[in-house]
Structure formats: structure tokens, C-alpha cells
PDB file of N, CA and C in Angstrom:
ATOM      1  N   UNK A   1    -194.828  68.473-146.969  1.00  0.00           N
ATOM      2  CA  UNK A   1    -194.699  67.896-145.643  1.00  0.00           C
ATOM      3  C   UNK A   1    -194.881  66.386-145.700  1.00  0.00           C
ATOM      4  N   UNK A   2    -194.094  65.727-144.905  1.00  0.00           N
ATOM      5  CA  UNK A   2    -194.201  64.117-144.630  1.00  0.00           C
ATOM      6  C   UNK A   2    -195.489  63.681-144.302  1.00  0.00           C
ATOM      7  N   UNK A   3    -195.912  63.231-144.472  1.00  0.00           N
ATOM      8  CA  UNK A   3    -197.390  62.625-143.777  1.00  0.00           C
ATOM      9  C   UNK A   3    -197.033  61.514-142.419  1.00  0.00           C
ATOM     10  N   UNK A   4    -198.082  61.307-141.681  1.00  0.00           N
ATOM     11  CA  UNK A   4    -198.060  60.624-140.627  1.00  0.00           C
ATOM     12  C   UNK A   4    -197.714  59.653-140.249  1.00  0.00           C
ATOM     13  N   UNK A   5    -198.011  58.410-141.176  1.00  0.00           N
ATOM     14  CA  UNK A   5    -197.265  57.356-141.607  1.00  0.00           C
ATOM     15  C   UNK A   5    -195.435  57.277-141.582  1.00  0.00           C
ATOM     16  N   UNK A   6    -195.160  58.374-142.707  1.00  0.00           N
ATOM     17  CA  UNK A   6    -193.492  58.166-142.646  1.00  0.00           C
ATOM     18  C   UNK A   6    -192.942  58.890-141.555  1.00  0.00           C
ATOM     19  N   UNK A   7    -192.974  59.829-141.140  1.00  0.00           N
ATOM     20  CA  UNK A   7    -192.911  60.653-139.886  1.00  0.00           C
ATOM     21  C   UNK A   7    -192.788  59.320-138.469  1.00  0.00           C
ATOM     22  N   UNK A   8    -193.582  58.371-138.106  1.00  0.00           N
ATOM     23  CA  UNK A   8    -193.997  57.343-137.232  1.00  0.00           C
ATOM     24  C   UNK A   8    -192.785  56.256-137.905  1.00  0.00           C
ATOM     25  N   UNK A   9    -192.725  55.686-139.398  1.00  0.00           N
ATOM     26  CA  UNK A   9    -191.918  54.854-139.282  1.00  0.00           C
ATOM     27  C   UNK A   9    -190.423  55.013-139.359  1.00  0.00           C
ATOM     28  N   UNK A  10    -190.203  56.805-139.507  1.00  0.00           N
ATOM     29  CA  UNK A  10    -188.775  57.008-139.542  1.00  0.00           C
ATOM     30  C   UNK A  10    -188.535  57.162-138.003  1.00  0.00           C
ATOM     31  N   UNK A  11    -189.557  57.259-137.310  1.00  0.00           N
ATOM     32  CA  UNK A  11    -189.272  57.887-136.023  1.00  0.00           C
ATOM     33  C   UNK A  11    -189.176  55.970-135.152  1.00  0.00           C
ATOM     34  N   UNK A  12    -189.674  54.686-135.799  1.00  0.00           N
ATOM     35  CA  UNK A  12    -189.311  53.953-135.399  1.00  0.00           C
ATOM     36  C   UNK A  12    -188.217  53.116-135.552  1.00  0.00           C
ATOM     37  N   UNK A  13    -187.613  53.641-136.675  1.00  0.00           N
ATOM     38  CA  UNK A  13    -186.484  53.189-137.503  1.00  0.00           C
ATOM     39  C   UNK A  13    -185.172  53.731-136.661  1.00  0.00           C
ATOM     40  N   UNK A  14    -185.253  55.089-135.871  1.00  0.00           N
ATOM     41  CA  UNK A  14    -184.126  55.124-135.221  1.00  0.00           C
ATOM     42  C   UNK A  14    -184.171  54.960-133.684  1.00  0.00           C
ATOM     43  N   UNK A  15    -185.513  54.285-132.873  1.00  0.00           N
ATOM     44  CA  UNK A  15    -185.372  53.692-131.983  1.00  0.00           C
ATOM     45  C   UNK A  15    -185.069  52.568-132.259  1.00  0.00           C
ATOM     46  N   UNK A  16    -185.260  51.632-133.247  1.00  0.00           N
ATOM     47  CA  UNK A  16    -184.481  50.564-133.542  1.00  0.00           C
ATOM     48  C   UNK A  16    -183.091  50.822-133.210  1.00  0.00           C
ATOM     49  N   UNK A  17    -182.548  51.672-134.779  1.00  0.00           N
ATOM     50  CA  UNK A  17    -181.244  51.743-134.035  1.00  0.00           C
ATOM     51  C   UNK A  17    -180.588  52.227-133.347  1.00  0.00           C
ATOM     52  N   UNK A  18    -181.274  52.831-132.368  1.00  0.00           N
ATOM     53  CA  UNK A  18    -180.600  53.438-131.135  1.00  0.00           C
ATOM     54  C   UNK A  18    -180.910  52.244-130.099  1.00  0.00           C
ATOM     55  N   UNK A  19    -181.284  50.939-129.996  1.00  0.00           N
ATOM     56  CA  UNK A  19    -181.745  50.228-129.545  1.00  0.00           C
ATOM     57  C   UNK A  19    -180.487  48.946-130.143  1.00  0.00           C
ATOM     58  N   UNK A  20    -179.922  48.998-131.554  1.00  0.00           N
ATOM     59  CA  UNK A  20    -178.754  48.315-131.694  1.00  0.00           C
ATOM     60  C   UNK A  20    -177.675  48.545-131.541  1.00  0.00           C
ATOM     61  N   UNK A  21    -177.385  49.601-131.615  1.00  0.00           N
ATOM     62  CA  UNK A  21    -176.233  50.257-130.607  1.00  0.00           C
ATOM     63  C   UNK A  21    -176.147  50.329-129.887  1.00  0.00           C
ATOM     64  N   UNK A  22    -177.439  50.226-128.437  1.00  0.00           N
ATOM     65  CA  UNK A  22    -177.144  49.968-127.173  1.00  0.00           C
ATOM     66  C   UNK A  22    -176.423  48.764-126.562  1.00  0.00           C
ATOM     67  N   UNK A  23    -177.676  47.786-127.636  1.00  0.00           N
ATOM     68  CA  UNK A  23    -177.024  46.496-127.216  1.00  0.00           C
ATOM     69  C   UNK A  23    -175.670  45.764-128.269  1.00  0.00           C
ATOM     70  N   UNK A  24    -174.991  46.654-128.938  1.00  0.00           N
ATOM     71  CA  UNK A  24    -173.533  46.758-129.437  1.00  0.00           C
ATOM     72  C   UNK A  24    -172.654  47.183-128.326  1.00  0.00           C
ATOM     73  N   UNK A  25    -172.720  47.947-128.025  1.00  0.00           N
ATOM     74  CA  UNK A  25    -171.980  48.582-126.515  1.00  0.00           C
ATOM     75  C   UNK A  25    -171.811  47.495-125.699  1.00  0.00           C
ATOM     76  N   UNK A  26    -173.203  47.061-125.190  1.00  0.00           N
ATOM     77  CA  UNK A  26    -173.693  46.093-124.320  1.00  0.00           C
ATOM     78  C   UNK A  26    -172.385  44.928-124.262  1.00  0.00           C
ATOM     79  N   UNK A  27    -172.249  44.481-125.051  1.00  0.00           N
ATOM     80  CA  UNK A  27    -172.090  43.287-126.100  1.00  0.00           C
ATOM     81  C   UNK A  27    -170.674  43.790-125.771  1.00  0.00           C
ATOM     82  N   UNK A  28    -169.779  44.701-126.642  1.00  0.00           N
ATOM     83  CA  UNK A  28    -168.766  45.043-126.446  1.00  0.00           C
ATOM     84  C   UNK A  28    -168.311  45.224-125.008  1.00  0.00           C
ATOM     85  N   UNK A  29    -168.587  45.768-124.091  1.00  0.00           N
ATOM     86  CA  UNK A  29    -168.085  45.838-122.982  1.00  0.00           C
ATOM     87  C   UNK A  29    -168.105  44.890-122.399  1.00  0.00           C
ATOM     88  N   UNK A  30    -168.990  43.512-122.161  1.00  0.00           N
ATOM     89  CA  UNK A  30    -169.254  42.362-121.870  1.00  0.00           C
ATOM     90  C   UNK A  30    -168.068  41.773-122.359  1.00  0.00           C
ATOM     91  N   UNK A  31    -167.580  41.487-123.335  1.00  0.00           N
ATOM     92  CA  UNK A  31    -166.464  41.129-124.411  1.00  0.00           C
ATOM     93  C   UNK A  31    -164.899  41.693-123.721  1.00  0.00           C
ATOM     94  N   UNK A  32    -164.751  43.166-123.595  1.00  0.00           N
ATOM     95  CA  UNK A  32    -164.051  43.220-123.080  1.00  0.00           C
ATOM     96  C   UNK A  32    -163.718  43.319-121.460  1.00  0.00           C
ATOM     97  N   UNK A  33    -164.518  43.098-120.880  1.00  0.00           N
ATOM     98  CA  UNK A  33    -164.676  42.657-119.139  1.00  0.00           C
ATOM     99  C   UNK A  33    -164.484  41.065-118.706  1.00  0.00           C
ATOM    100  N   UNK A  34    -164.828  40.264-120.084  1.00  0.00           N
ATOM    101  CA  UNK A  34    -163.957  38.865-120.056  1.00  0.00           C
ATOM    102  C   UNK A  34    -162.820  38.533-120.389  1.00  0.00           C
ATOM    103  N   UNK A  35    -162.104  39.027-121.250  1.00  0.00           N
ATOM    104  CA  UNK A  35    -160.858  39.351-121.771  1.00  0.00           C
ATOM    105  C   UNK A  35    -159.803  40.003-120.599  1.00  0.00           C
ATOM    106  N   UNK A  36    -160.427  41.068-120.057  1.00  0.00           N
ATOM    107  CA  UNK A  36    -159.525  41.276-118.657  1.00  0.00           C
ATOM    108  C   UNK A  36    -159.750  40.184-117.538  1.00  0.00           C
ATOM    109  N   UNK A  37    -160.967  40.151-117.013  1.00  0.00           N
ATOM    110  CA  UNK A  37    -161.252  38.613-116.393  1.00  0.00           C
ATOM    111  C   UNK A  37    -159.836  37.960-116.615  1.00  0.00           C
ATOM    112  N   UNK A  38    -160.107  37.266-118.053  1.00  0.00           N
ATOM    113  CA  UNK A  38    -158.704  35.959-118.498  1.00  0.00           C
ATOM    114  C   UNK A  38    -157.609  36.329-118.008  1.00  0.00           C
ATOM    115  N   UNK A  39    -156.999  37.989-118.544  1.00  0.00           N
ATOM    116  CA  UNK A  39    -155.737  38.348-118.432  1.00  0.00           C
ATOM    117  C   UNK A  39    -155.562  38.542-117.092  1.00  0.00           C
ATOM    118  N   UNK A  40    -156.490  38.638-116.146  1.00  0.00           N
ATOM    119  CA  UNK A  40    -156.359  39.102-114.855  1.00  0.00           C
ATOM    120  C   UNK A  40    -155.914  37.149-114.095  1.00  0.00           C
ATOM    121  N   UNK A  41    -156.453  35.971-114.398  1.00  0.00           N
ATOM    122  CA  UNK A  41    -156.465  35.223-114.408  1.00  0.00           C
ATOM    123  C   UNK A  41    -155.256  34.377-114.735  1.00  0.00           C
ATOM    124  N   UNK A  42    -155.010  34.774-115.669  1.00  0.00           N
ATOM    125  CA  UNK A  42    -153.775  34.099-116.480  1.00  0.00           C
ATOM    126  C   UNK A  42    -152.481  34.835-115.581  1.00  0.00           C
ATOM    127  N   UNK A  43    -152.525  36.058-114.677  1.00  0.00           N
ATOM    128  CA  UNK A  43    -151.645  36.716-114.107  1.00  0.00           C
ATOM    129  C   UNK A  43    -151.447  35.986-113.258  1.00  0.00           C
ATOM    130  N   UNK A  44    -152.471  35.725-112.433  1.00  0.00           N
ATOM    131  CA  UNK A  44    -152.364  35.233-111.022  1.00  0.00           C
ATOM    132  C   UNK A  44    -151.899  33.934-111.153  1.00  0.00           C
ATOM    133  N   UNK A  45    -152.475  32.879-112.356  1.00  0.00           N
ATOM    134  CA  UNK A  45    -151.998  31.393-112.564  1.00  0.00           C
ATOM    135  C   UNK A  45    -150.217  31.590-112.644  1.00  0.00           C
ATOM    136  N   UNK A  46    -149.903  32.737-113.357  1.00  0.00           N
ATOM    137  CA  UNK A  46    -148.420  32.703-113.844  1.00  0.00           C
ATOM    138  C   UNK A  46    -147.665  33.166-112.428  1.00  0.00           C
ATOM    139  N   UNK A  47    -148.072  33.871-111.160  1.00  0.00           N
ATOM    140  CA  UNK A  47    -147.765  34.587-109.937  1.00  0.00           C
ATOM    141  C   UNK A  47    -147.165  32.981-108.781  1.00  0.00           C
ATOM    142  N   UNK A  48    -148.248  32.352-109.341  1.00  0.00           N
ATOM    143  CA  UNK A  48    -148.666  31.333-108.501  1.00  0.00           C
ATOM    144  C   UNK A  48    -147.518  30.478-108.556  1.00  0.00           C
ATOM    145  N   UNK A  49    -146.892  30.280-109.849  1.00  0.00           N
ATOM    146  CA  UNK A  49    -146.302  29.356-110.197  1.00  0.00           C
ATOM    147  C   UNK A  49    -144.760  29.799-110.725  1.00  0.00           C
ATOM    148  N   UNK A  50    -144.730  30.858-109.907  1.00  0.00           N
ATOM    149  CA  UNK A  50    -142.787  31.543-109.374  1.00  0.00           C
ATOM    150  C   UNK A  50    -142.710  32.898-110.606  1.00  0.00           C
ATOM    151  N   UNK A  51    -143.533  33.048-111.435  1.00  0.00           N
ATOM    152  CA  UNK A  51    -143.166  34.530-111.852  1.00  0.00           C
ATOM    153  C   UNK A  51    -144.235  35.034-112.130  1.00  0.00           C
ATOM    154  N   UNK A  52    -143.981  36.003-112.847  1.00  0.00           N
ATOM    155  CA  UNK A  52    -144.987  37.257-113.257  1.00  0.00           C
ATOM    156  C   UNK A  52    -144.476  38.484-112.942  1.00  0.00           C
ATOM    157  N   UNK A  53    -144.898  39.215-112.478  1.00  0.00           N
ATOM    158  CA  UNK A  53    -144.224  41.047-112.634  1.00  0.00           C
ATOM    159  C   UNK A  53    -143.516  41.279-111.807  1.00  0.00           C
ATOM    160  N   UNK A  54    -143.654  41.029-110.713  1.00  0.00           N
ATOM    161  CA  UNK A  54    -142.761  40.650-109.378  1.00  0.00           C
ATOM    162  C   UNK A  54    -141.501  40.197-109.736  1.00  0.00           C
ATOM    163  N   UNK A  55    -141.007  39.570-110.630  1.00  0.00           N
ATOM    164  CA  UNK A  55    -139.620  39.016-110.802  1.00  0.00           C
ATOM    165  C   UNK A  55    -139.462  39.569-111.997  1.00  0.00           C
ATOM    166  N   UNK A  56    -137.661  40.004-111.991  1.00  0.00           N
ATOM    167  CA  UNK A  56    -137.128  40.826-113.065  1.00  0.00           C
ATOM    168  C   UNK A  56    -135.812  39.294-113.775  1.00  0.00           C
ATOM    169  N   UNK A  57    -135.962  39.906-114.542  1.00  0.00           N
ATOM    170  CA  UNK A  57    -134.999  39.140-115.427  1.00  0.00           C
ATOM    171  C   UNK A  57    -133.649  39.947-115.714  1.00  0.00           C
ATOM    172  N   UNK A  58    -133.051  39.210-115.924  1.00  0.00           N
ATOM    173  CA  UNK A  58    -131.395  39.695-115.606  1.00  0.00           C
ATOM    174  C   UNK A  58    -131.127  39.761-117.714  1.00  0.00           C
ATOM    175  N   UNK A  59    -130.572  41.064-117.766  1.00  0.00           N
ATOM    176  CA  UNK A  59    -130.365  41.093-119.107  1.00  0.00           C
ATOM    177  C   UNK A  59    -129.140  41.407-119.037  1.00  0.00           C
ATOM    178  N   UNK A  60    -128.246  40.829-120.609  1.00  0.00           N
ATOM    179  CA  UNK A  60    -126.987  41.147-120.755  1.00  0.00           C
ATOM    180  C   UNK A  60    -126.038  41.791-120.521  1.00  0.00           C
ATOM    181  N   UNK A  61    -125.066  41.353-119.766  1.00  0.00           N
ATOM    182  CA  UNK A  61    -124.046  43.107-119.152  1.00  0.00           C
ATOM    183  C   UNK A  61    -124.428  43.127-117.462  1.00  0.00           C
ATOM    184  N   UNK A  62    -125.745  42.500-117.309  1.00  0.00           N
ATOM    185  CA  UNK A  62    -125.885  42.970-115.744  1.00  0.00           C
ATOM    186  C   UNK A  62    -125.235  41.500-114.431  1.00  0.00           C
ATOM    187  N   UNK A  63    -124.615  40.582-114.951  1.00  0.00           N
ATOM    188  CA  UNK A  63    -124.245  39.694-114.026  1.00  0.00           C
ATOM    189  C   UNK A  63    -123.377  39.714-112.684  1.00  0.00           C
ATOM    190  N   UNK A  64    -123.682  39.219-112.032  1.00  0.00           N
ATOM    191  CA  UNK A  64    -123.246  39.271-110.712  1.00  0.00           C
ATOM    192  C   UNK A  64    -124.635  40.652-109.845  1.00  0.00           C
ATOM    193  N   UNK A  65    -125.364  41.098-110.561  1.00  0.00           N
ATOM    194  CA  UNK A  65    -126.239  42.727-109.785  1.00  0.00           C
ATOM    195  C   UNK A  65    -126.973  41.523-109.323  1.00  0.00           C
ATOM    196  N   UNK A  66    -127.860  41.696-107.992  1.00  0.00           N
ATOM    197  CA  UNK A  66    -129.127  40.841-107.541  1.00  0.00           C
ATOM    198  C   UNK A  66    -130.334  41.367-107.977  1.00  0.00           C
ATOM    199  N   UNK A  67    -131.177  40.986-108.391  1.00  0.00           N
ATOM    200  CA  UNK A  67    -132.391  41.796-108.478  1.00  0.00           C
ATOM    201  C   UNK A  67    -133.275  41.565-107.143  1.00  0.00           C
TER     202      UNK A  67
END
């Protein structure tokens, strides 16, 4: 049997890392909630200033159609 000692420091060893993986998550989702932020940002700057998704582009073969 383990004695008391290792039993206590294995048992603190994975609140550690269940404690770095929280704040990995943390970290990651933070990361990607600014990244949409930008892209959400960068949409509206491009909306603002006559396109973005709202306007279609006319591809080859389709001239004279209106969009």
C-alpha cells in the first residue's frame, strides 16, 4: 500500500492539473471569442463601406441578370 505522503501528493498533482486545464479552456475560449469579436468587426467595417454578404457578384455567363 502507498503511504500517506504519496497518496496526498499524487492526489495534489492532479488538482494541479485539473486546475491547468481549466485555465487552458479558459484561455482558449477567451482566444476564440476575440477572433469572432474581429471577424464580427471586420464584417460590419466591410458592410459599411458598400459590400459584404449582402451583395452578390456577377460571375461569368451571367451578364445582363440583375442581382
Amino acid at each position: 500500500m502507498k503511504n500517506r505522503k504519496e497518496e496526498e501528493l499524487e492526489e495534489e498533482e492532479k488538482k494541479e492539473e485539473e486546475e491547468e486545464e481549466k485555465e487552458e479552456e479558459k484561455e482558449e475560449e477567451e482566444e476564440e471569442k476575440k477572433e469572432e469579436d474581429e471577424e464580427e468587426k471586420e464584417e460590419e467595417e466591410e458592410e459599411e463601406r458598400g459590400g459584404g454578404r449582402g451583395k452578390e457578384t456577377m460571375h461569368v455567363g451571367e451578364r445582363g441578370r440583375s442581382n
